[in-house]
Protein backbone atom coordinates (compact mmCIF):
# COMPACT_ATOMS: atom_id res chain seq x y z
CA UNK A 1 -4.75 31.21 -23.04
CA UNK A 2 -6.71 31.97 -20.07
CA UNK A 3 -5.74 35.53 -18.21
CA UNK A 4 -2.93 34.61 -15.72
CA UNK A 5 -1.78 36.65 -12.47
CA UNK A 6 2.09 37.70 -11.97
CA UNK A 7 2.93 34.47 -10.45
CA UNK A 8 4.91 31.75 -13.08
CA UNK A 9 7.47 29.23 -12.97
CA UNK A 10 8.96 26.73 -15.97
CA UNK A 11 9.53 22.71 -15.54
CA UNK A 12 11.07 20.42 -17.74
CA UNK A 13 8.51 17.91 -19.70
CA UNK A 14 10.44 15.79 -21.88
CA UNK A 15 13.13 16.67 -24.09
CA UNK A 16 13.02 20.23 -24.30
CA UNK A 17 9.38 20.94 -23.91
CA UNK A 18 9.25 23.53 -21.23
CA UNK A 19 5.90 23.85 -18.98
CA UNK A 20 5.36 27.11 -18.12
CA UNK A 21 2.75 27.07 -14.51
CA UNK A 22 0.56 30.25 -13.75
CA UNK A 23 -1.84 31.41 -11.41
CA UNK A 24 -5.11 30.71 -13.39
CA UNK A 25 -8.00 33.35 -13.20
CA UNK A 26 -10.29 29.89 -14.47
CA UNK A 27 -11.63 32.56 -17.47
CA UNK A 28 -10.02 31.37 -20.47
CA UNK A 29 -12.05 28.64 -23.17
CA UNK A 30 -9.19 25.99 -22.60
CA UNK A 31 -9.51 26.08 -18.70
CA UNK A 32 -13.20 25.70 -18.41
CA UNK A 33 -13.18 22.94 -21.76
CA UNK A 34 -10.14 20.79 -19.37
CA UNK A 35 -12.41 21.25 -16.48
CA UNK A 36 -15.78 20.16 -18.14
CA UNK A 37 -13.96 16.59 -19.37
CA UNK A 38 -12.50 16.13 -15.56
CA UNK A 39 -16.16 16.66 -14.19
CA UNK A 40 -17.73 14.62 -16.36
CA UNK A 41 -15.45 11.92 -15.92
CA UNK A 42 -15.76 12.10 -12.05
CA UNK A 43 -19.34 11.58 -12.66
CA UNK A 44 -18.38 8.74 -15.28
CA UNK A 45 -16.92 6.93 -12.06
CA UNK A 46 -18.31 7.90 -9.13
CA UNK A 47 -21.89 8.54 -7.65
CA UNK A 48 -22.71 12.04 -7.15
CA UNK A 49 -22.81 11.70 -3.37
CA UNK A 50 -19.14 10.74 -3.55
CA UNK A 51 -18.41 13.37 -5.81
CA UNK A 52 -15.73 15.77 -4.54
CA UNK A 53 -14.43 17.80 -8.04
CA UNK A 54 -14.72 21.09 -7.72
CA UNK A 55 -16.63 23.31 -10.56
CA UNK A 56 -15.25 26.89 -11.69
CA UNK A 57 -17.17 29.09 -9.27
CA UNK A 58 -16.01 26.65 -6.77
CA UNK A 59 -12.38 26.61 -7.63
CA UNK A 60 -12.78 31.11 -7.10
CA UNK A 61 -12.79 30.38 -3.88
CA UNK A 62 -10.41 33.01 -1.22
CA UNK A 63 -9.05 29.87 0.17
CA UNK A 64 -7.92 28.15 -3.38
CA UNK A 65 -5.19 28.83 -5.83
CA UNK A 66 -5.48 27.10 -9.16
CA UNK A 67 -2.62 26.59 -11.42
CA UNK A 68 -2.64 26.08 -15.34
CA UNK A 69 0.76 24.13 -17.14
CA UNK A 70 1.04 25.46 -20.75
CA UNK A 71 3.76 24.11 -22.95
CA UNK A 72 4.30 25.63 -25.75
CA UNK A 73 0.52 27.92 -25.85
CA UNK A 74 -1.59 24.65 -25.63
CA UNK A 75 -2.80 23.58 -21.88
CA UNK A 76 -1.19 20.31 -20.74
CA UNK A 77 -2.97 20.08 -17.46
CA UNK A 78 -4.35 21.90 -14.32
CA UNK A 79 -4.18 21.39 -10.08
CA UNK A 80 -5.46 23.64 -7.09
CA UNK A 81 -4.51 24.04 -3.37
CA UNK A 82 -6.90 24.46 -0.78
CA UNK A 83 -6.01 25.87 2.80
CA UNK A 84 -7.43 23.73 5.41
CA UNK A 85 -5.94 25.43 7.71
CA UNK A 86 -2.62 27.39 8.44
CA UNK A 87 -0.68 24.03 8.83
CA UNK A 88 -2.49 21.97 6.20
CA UNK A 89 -3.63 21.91 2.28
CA UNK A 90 -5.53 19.90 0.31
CA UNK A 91 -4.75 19.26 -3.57
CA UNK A 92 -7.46 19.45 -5.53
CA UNK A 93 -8.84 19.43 -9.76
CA UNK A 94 -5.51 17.75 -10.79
CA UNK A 95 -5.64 16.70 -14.41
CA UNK A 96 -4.01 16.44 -17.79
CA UNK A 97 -5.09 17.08 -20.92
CA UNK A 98 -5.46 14.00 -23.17
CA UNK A 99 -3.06 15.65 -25.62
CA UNK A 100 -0.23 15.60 -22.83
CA UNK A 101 -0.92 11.95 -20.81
CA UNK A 102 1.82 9.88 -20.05
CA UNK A 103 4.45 13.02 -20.83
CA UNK A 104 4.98 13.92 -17.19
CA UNK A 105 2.69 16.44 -16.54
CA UNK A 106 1.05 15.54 -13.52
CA UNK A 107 4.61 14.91 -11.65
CA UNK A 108 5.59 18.54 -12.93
CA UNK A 109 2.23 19.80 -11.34
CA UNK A 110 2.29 17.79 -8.38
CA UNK A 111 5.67 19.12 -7.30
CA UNK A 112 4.79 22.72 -8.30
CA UNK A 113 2.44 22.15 -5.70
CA UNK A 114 4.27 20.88 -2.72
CA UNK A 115 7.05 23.30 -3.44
CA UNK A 116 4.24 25.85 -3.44
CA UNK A 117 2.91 24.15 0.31
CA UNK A 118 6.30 23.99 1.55
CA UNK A 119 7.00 27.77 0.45
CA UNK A 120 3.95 28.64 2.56
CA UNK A 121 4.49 26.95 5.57
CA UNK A 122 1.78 24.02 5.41
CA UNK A 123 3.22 20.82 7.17
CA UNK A 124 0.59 18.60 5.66
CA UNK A 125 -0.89 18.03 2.27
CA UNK A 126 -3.45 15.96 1.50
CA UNK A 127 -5.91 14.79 -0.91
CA UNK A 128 -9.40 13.08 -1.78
CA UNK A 129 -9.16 10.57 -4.63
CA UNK A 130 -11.55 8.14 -5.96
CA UNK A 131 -11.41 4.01 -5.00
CA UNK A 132 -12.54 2.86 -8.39
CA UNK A 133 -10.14 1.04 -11.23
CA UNK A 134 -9.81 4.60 -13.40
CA UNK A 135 -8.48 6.58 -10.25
CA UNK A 136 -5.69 3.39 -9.96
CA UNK A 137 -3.19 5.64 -11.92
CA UNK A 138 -3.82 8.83 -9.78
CA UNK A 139 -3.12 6.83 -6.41
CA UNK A 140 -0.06 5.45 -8.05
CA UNK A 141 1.19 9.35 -8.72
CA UNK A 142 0.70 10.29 -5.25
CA UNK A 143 1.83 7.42 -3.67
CA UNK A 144 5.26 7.74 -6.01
CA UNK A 145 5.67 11.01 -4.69
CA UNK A 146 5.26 10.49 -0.82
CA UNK A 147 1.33 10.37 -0.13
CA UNK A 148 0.17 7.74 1.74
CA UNK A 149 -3.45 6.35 2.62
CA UNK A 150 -5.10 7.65 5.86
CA UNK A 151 -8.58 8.45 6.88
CA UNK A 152 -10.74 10.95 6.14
CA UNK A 153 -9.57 14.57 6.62
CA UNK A 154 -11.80 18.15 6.68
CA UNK A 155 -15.59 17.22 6.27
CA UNK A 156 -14.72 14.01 4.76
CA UNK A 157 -16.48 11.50 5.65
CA UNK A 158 -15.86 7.59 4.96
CA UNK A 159 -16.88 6.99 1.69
CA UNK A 160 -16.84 3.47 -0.41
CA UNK A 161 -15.61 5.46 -3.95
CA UNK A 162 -12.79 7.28 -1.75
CA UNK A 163 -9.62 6.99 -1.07
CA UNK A 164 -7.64 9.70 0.99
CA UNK A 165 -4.30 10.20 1.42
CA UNK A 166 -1.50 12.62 2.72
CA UNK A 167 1.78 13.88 3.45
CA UNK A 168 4.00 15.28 5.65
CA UNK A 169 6.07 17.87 4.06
């Protein structure tokens, strides 16, 4: 397991799997191997101009916390906020591991991190995801848990393979 800061907290998966979400450092094997597969798929489905995924020295950044979901010693999935600005965040490198699809995890992450917004006083979240047919279930996630489509946000631009969307909190 990757070297984790202080901060944790535990969510139901299903039945009595517990995920346990930490404050990655982004040094551990697992971390890096989740966030090679997510990267290459981005480039599986999207042209690098319109490529947004952030790589590990990125995701180091001052301005981003990333977030690792463990259940049970084996990582179930990964997401990152990025401060805009003092009012607004942006979710970013959300992904589960193929071992843990279609058990919840990206719900569990996704409201770690609007709890996490709220907690710091952002009024808006918002996110870049891609337009293509394998991004379909992502847009479904965030639109089941408030987002909803608006135009480009930060240095966004309009993009073809985009789609952006937000929320109020």
């Amino acid at each position: 397991m990757s070297s984790n800061t202080d901060q944790s907290a535990t969510a139901g998966v299903s039945g009595s799997t517990v995920l346990r979400i930490v404050v990655d450092d982004l040094a551990g094997p697992e971390i890096a191997a989740l966030l090679t597969e997510h990267l290459s798929d981005m480039a599986a489905h999207s042209p690098a101009e319109s490529r947004h995924a952030l790589d590990l020295d990125a995701l180091r950044g001052p301005e981003i916390t990333f977030w690792s979901g463990w259940d049970d010693g084996n990582l179930a999935g990964c997401a990152a906020l990025k401060e805009l600005d003092e009012t607004h965040a942006e979710i970013k490198s959300m992904r589960t591991a193929a071992t843990h699809k279609r058990r919840g995890i990206a719900s569990i992450l996704l409201r770690h991190l609007l709890a996490e917004a709220t907690a710091r006083g952002y009024r808006r979240v918002s996110l870049e995801t891609g337009s293509p047919d394998f991004f379909i279930p992502a847009q479904k996630l965030y639109a089941a848990h408030g987002f909803e489509f608006c135009e480009p946000f930060g240095n966004y631009v309009l993009d073809p393979y985009s789609h952006f969307m937000t929320r109020t909190l």
